[in-house]
N, C-alpha and C. Protein backbone atom coordinates (compact mmCIF):
# COMPACT_ATOMS: atom_id res chain seq x y z
N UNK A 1 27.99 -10.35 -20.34
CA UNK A 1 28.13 -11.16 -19.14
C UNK A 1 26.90 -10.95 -18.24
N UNK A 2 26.45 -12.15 -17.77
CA UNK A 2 25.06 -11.69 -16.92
C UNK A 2 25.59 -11.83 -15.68
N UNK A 3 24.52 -10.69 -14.59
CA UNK A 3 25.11 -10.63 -13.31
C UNK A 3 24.70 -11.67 -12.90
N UNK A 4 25.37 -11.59 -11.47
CA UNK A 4 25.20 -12.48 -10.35
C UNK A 4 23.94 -12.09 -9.29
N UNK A 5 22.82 -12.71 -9.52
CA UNK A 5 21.91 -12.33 -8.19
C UNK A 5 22.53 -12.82 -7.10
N UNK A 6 22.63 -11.74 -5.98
CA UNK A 6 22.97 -11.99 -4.73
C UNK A 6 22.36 -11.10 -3.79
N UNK A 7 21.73 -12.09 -2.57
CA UNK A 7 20.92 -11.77 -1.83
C UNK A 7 21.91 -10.10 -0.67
N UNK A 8 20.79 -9.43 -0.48
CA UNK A 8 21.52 -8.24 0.59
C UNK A 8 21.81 -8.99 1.53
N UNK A 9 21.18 -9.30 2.20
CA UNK A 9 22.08 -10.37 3.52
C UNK A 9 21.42 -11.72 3.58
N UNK A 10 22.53 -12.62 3.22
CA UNK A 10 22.01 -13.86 3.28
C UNK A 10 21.28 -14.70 4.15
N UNK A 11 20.83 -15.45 3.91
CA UNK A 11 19.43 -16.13 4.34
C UNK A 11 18.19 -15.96 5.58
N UNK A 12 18.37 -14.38 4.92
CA UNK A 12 16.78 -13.83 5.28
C UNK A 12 16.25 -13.86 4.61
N UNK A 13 15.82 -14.60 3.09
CA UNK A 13 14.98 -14.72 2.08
C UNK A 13 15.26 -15.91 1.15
N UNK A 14 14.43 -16.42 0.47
CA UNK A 14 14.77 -17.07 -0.51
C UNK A 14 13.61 -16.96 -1.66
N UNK A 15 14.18 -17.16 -2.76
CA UNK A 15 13.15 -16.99 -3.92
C UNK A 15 12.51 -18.56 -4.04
N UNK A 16 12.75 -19.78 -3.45
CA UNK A 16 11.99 -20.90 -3.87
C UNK A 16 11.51 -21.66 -2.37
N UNK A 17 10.12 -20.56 -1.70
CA UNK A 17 9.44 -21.05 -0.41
C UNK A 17 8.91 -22.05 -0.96
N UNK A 18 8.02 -22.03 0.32
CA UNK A 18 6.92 -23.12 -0.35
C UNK A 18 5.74 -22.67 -1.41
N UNK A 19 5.77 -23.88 -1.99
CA UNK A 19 4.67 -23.35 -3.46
C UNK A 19 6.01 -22.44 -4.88
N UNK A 20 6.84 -22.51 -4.14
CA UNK A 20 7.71 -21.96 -4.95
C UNK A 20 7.88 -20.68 -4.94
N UNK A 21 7.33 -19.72 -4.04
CA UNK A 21 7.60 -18.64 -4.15
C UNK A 21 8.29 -17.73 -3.23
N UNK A 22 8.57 -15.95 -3.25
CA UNK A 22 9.55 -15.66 -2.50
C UNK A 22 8.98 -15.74 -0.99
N UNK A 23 10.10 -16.15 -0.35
CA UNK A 23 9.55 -15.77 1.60
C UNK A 23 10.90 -15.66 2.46
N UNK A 24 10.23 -14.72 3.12
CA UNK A 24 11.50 -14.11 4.30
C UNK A 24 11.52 -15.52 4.98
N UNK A 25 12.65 -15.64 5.23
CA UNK A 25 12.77 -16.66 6.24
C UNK A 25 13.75 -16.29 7.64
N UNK A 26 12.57 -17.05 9.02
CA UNK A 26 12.88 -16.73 10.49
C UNK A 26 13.72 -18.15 10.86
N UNK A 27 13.58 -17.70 12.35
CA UNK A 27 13.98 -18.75 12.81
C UNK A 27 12.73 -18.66 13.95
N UNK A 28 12.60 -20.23 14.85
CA UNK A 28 11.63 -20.23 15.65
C UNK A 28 11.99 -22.04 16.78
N UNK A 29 12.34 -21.00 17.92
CA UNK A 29 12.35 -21.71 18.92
C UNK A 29 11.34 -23.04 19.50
N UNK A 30 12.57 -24.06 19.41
CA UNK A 30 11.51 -25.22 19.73
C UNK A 30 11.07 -25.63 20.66
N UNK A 31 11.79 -24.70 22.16
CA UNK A 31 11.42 -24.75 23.65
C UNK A 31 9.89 -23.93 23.54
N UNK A 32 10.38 -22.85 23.19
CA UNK A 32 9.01 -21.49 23.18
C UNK A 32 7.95 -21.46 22.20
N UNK A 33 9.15 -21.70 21.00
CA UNK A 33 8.29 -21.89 19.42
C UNK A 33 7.99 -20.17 18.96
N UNK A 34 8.90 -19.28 19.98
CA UNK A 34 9.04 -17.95 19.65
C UNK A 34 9.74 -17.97 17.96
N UNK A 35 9.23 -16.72 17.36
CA UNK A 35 9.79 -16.80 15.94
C UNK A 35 10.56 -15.21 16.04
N UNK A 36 11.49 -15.47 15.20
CA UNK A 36 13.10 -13.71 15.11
C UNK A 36 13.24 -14.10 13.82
N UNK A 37 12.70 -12.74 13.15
CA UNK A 37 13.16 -11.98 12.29
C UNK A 37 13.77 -10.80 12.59
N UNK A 38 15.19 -10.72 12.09
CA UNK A 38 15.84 -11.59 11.36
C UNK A 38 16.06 -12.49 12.21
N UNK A 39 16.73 -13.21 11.10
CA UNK A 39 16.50 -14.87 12.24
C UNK A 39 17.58 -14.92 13.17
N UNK A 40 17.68 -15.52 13.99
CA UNK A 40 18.48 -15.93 14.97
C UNK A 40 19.03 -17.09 15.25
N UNK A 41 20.21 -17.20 14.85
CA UNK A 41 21.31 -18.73 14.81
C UNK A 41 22.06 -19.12 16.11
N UNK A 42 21.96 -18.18 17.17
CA UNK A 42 22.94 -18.53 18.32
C UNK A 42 22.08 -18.95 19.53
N UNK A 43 20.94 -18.40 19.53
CA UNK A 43 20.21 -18.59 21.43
C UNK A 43 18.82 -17.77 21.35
N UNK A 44 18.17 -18.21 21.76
CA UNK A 44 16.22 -17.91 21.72
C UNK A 44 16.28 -16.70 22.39
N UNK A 45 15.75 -15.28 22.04
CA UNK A 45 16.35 -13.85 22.77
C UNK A 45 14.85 -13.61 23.00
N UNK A 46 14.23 -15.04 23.60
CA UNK A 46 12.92 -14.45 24.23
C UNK A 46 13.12 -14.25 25.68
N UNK A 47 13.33 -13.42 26.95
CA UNK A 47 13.67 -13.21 28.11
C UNK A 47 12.61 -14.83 28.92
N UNK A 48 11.79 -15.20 27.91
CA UNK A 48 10.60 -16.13 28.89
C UNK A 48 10.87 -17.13 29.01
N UNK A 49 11.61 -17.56 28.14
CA UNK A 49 12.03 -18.98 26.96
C UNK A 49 12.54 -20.02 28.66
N UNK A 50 11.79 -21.27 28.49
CA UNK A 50 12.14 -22.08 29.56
C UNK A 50 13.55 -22.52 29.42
N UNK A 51 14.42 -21.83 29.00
CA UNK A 51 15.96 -22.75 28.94
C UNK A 51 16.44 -22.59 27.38
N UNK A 52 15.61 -22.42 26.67
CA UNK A 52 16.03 -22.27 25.35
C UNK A 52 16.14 -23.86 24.06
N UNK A 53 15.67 -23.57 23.19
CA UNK A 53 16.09 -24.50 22.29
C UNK A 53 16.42 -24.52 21.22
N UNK A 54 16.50 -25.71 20.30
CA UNK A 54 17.03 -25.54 19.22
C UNK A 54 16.07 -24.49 18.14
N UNK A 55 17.37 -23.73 17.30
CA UNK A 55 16.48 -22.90 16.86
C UNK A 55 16.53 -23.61 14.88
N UNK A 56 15.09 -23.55 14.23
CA UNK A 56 15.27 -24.00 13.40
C UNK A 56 14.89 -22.89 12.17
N UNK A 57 15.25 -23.41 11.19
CA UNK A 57 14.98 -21.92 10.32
C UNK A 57 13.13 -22.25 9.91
N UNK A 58 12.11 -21.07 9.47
CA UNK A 58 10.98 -21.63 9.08
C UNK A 58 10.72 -20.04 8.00
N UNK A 59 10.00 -20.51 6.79
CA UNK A 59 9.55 -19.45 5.98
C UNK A 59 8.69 -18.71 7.06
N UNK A 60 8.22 -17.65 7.04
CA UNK A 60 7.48 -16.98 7.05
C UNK A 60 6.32 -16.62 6.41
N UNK A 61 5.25 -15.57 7.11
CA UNK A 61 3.80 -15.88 6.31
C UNK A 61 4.52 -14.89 4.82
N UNK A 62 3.82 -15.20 3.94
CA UNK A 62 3.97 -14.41 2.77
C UNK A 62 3.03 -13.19 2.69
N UNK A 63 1.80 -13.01 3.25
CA UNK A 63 0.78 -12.12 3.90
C UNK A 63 1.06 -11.45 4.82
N UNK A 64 0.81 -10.11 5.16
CA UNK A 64 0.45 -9.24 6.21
C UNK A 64 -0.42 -7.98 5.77
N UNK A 65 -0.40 -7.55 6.90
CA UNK A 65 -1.62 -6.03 6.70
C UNK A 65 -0.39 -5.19 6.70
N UNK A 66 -0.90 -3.87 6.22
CA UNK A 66 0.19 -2.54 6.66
C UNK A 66 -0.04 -2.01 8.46
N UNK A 67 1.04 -1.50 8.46
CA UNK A 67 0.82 -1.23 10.35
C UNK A 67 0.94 -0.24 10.02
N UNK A 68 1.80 0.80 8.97
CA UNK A 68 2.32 1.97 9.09
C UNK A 68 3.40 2.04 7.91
N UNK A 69 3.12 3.37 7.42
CA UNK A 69 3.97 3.67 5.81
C UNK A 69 4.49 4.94 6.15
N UNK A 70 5.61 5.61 5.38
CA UNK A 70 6.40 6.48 5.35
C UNK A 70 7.05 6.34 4.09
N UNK A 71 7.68 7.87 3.33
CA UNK A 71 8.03 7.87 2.08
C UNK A 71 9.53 8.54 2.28
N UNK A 72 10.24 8.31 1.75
CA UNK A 72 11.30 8.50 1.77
C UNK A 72 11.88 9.38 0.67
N UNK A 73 12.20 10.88 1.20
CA UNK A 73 11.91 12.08 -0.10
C UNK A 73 13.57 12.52 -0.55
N UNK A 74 14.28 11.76 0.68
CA UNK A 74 15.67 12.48 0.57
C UNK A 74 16.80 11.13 0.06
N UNK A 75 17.89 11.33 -0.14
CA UNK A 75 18.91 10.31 -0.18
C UNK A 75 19.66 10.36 0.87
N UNK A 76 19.62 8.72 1.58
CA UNK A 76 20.29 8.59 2.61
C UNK A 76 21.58 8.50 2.84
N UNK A 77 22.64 9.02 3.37
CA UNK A 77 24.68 9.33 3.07
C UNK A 77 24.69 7.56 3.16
N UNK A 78 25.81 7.74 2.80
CA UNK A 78 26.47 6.38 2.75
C UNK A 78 26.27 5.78 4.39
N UNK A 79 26.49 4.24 4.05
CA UNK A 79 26.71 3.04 3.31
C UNK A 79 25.54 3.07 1.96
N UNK A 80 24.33 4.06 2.21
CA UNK A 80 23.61 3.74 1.18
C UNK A 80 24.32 3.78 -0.01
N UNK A 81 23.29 2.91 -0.93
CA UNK A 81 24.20 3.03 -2.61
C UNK A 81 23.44 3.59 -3.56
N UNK A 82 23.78 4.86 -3.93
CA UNK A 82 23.29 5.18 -4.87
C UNK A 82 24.15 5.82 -6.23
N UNK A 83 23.62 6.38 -7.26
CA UNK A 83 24.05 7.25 -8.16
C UNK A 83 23.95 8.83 -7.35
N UNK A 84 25.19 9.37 -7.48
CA UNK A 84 24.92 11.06 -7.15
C UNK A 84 24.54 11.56 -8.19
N UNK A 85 24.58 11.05 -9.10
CA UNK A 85 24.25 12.22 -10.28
C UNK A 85 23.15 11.95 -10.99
N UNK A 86 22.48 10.94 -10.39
CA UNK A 86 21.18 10.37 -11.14
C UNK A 86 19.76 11.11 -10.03
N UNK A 87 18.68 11.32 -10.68
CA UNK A 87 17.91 12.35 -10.03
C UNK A 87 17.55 11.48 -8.46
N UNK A 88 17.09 11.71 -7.74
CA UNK A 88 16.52 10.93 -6.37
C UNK A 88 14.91 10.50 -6.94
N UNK A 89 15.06 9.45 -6.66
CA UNK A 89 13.23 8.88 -6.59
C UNK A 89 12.84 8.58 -5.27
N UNK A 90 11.54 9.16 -4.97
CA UNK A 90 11.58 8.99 -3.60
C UNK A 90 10.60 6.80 -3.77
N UNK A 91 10.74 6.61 -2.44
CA UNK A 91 10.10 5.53 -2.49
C UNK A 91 9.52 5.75 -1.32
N UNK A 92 8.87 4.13 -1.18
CA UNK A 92 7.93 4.31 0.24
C UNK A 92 8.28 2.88 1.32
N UNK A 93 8.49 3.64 2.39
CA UNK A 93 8.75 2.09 3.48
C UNK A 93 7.34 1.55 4.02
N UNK A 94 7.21 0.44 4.30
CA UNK A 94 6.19 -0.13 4.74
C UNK A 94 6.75 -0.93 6.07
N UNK A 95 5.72 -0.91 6.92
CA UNK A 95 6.03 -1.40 8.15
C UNK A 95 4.88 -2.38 7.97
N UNK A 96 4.76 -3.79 8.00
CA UNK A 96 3.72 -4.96 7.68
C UNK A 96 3.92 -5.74 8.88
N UNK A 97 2.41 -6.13 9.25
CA UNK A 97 2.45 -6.97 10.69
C UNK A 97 1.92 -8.19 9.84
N UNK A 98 3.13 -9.21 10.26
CA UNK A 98 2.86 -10.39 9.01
C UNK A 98 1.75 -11.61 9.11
N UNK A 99 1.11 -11.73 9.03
CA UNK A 99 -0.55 -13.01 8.80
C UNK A 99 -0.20 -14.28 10.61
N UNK A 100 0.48 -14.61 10.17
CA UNK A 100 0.40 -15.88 11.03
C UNK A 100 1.32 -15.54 12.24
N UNK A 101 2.60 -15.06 12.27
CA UNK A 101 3.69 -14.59 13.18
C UNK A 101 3.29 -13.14 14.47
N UNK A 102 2.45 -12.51 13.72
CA UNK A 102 1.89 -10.95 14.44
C UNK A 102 3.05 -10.12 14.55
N UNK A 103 4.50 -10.46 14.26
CA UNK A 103 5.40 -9.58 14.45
C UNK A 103 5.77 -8.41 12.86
N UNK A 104 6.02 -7.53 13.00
CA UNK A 104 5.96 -6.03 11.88
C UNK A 104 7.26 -6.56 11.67
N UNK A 105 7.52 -6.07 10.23
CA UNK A 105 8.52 -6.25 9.36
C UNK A 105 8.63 -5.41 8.52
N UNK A 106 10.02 -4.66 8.52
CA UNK A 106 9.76 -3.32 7.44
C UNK A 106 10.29 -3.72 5.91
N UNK A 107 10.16 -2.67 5.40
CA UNK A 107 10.53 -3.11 4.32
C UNK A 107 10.48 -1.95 3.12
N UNK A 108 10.68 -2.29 1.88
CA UNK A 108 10.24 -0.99 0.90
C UNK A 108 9.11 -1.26 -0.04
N UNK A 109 8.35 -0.75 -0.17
CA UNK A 109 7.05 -1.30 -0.93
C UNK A 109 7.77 -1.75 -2.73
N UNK A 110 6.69 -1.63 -3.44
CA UNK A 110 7.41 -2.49 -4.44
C UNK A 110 7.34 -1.33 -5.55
N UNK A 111 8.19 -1.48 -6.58
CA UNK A 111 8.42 -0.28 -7.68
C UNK A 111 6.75 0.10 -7.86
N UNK A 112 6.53 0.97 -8.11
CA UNK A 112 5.30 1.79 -8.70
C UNK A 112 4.43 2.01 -7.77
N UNK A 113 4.35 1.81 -6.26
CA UNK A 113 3.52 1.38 -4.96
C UNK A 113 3.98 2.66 -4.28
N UNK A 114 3.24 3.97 -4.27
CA UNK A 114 3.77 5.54 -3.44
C UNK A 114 2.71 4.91 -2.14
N UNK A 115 3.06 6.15 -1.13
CA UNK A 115 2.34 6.18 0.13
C UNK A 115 1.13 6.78 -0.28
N UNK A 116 0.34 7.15 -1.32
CA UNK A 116 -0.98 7.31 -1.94
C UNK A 116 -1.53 6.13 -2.51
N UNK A 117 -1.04 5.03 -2.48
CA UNK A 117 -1.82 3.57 -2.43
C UNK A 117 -1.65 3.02 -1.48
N UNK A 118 -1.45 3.14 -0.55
CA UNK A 118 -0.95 2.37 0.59
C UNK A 118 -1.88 3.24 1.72
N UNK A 119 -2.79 1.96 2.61
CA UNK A 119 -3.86 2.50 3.75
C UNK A 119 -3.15 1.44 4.98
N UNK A 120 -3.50 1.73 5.94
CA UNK A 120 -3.17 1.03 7.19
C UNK A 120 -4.56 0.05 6.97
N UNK A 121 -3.59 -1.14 7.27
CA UNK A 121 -4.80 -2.63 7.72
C UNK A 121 -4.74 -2.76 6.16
N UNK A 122 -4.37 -2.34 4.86
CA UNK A 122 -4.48 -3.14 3.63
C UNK A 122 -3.54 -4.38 3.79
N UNK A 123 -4.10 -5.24 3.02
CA UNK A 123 -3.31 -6.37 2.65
C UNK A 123 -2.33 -6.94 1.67
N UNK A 124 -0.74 -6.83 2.20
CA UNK A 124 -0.02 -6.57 1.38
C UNK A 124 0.55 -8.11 1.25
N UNK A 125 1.72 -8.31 0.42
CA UNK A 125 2.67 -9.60 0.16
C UNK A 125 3.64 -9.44 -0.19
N UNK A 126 4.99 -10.21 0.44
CA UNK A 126 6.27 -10.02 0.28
C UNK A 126 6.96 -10.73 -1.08
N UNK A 127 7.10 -9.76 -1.89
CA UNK A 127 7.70 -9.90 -3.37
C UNK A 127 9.42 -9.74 -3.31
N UNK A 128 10.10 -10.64 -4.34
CA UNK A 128 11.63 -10.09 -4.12
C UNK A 128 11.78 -8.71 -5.16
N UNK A 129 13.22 -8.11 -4.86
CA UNK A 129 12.86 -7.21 -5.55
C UNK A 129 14.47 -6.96 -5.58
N UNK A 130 14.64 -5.53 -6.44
CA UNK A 130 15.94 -5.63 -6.47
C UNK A 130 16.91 -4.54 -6.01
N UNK A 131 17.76 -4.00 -4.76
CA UNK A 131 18.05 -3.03 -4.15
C UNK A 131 18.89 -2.30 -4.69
N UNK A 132 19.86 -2.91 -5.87
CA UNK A 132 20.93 -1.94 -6.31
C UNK A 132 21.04 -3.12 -7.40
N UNK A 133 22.24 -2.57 -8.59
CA UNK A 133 22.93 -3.34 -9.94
C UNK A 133 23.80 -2.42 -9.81
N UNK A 134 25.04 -3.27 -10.28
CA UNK A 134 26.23 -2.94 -10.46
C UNK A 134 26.74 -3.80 -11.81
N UNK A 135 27.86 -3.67 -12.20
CA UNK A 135 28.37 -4.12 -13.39
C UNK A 135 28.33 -5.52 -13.11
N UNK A 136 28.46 -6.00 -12.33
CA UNK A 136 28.51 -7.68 -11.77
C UNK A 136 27.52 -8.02 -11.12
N UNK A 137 26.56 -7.29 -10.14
CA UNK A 137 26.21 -7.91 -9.38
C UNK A 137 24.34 -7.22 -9.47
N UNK A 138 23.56 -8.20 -9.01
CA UNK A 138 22.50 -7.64 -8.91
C UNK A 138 21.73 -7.92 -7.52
N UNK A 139 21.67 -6.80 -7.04
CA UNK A 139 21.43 -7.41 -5.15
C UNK A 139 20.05 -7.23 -4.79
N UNK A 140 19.62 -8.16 -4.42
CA UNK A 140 17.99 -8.35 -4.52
C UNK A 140 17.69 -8.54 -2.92
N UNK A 141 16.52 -8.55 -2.99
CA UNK A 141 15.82 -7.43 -1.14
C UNK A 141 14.64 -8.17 -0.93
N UNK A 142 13.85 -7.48 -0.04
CA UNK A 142 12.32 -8.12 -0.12
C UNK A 142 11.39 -6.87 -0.36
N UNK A 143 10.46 -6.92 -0.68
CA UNK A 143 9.50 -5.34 -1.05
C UNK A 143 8.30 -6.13 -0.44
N UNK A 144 7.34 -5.12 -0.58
CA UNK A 144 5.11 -5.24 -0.27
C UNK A 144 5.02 -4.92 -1.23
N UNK A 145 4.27 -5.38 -1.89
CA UNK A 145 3.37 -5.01 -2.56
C UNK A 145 1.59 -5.32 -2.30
N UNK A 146 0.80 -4.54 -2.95
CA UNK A 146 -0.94 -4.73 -2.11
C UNK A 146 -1.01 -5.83 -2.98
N UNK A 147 -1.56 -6.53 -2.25
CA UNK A 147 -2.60 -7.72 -3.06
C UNK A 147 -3.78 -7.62 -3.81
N UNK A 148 -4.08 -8.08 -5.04
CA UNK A 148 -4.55 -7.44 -6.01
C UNK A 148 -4.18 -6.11 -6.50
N UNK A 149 -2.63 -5.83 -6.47
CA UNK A 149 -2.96 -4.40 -7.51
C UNK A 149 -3.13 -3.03 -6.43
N UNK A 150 -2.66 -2.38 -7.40
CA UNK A 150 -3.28 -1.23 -6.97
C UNK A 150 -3.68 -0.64 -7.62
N UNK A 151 -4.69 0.49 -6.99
CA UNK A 151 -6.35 1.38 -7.41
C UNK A 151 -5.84 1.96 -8.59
């Protein structure tokens, strides 16, 4: 039986942006034209916003630089999901200030990507990726990875 891809929280991402590929998707005020990630469906939470408007959903850049990385050496207690009995891999978070928006977006870099490839101001891109599998289900995320590769 093949699983079910299902997004960690729905429609902050989709795998078919434009050009067809993956992109976080915001929302962005049409009074201010302010953009919230995550997105925002009820009211523009810019304090400036002339009155507020409709908020519409818009991809996001698929580009950003790194602002700031950290590796993650321990397993975090629940709600996280993991195996207890399977060894810990550490991974690495990335904090990315995204191309066109200027607002940071964290995230987990992408399988094989440690905080020894990763420099502040490199240029990374938001890949989907996959956060956990279970017998049914396969729950997919957003990751960085560097553009072109890494060293």
């Amino acid at each position: 039986m093949a699983r079910t891809r299902t997004p960690v929280v729905s429609g902050w991402f989709t795998e078919d942006g434009p050009g067809g590929g993956f992109r976080l998707l915001g929302t962005r005020c049409s009074a201010c034209t302010a953009v919230f990630f995550p997105r925002e469906d009820a009211y523009c939470r810019n304090p400036h916003c002339p009155g507020g408007g409709e908020l519409a959903e818009v991809p996001l850049s698929p580009r950003g630089r790194v602002w700031s990385y950290t590796d993650g050496r321990y397993r975090p207690p629940a709600p996280y999901v993991s195996d207890p009995d399977a060894a810990w891999e550490p991974y690495a978070l990335v904090a990315v200030e995204l191309e066109a928006e200027g607002m940071v977006v964290l995230g987990q870099a992408a399988p094989g990507v440690g905080v020894a490839d990763l420099v502040v101001g490199m240029e990374v891109e938001v890949v989907g990726g996959v956060l956990h599998e279970d017998a049914e289900t396969t729950w997919l995320t957003w990751q960085f990875k560097p553009v072109g590769g890494i060293a």
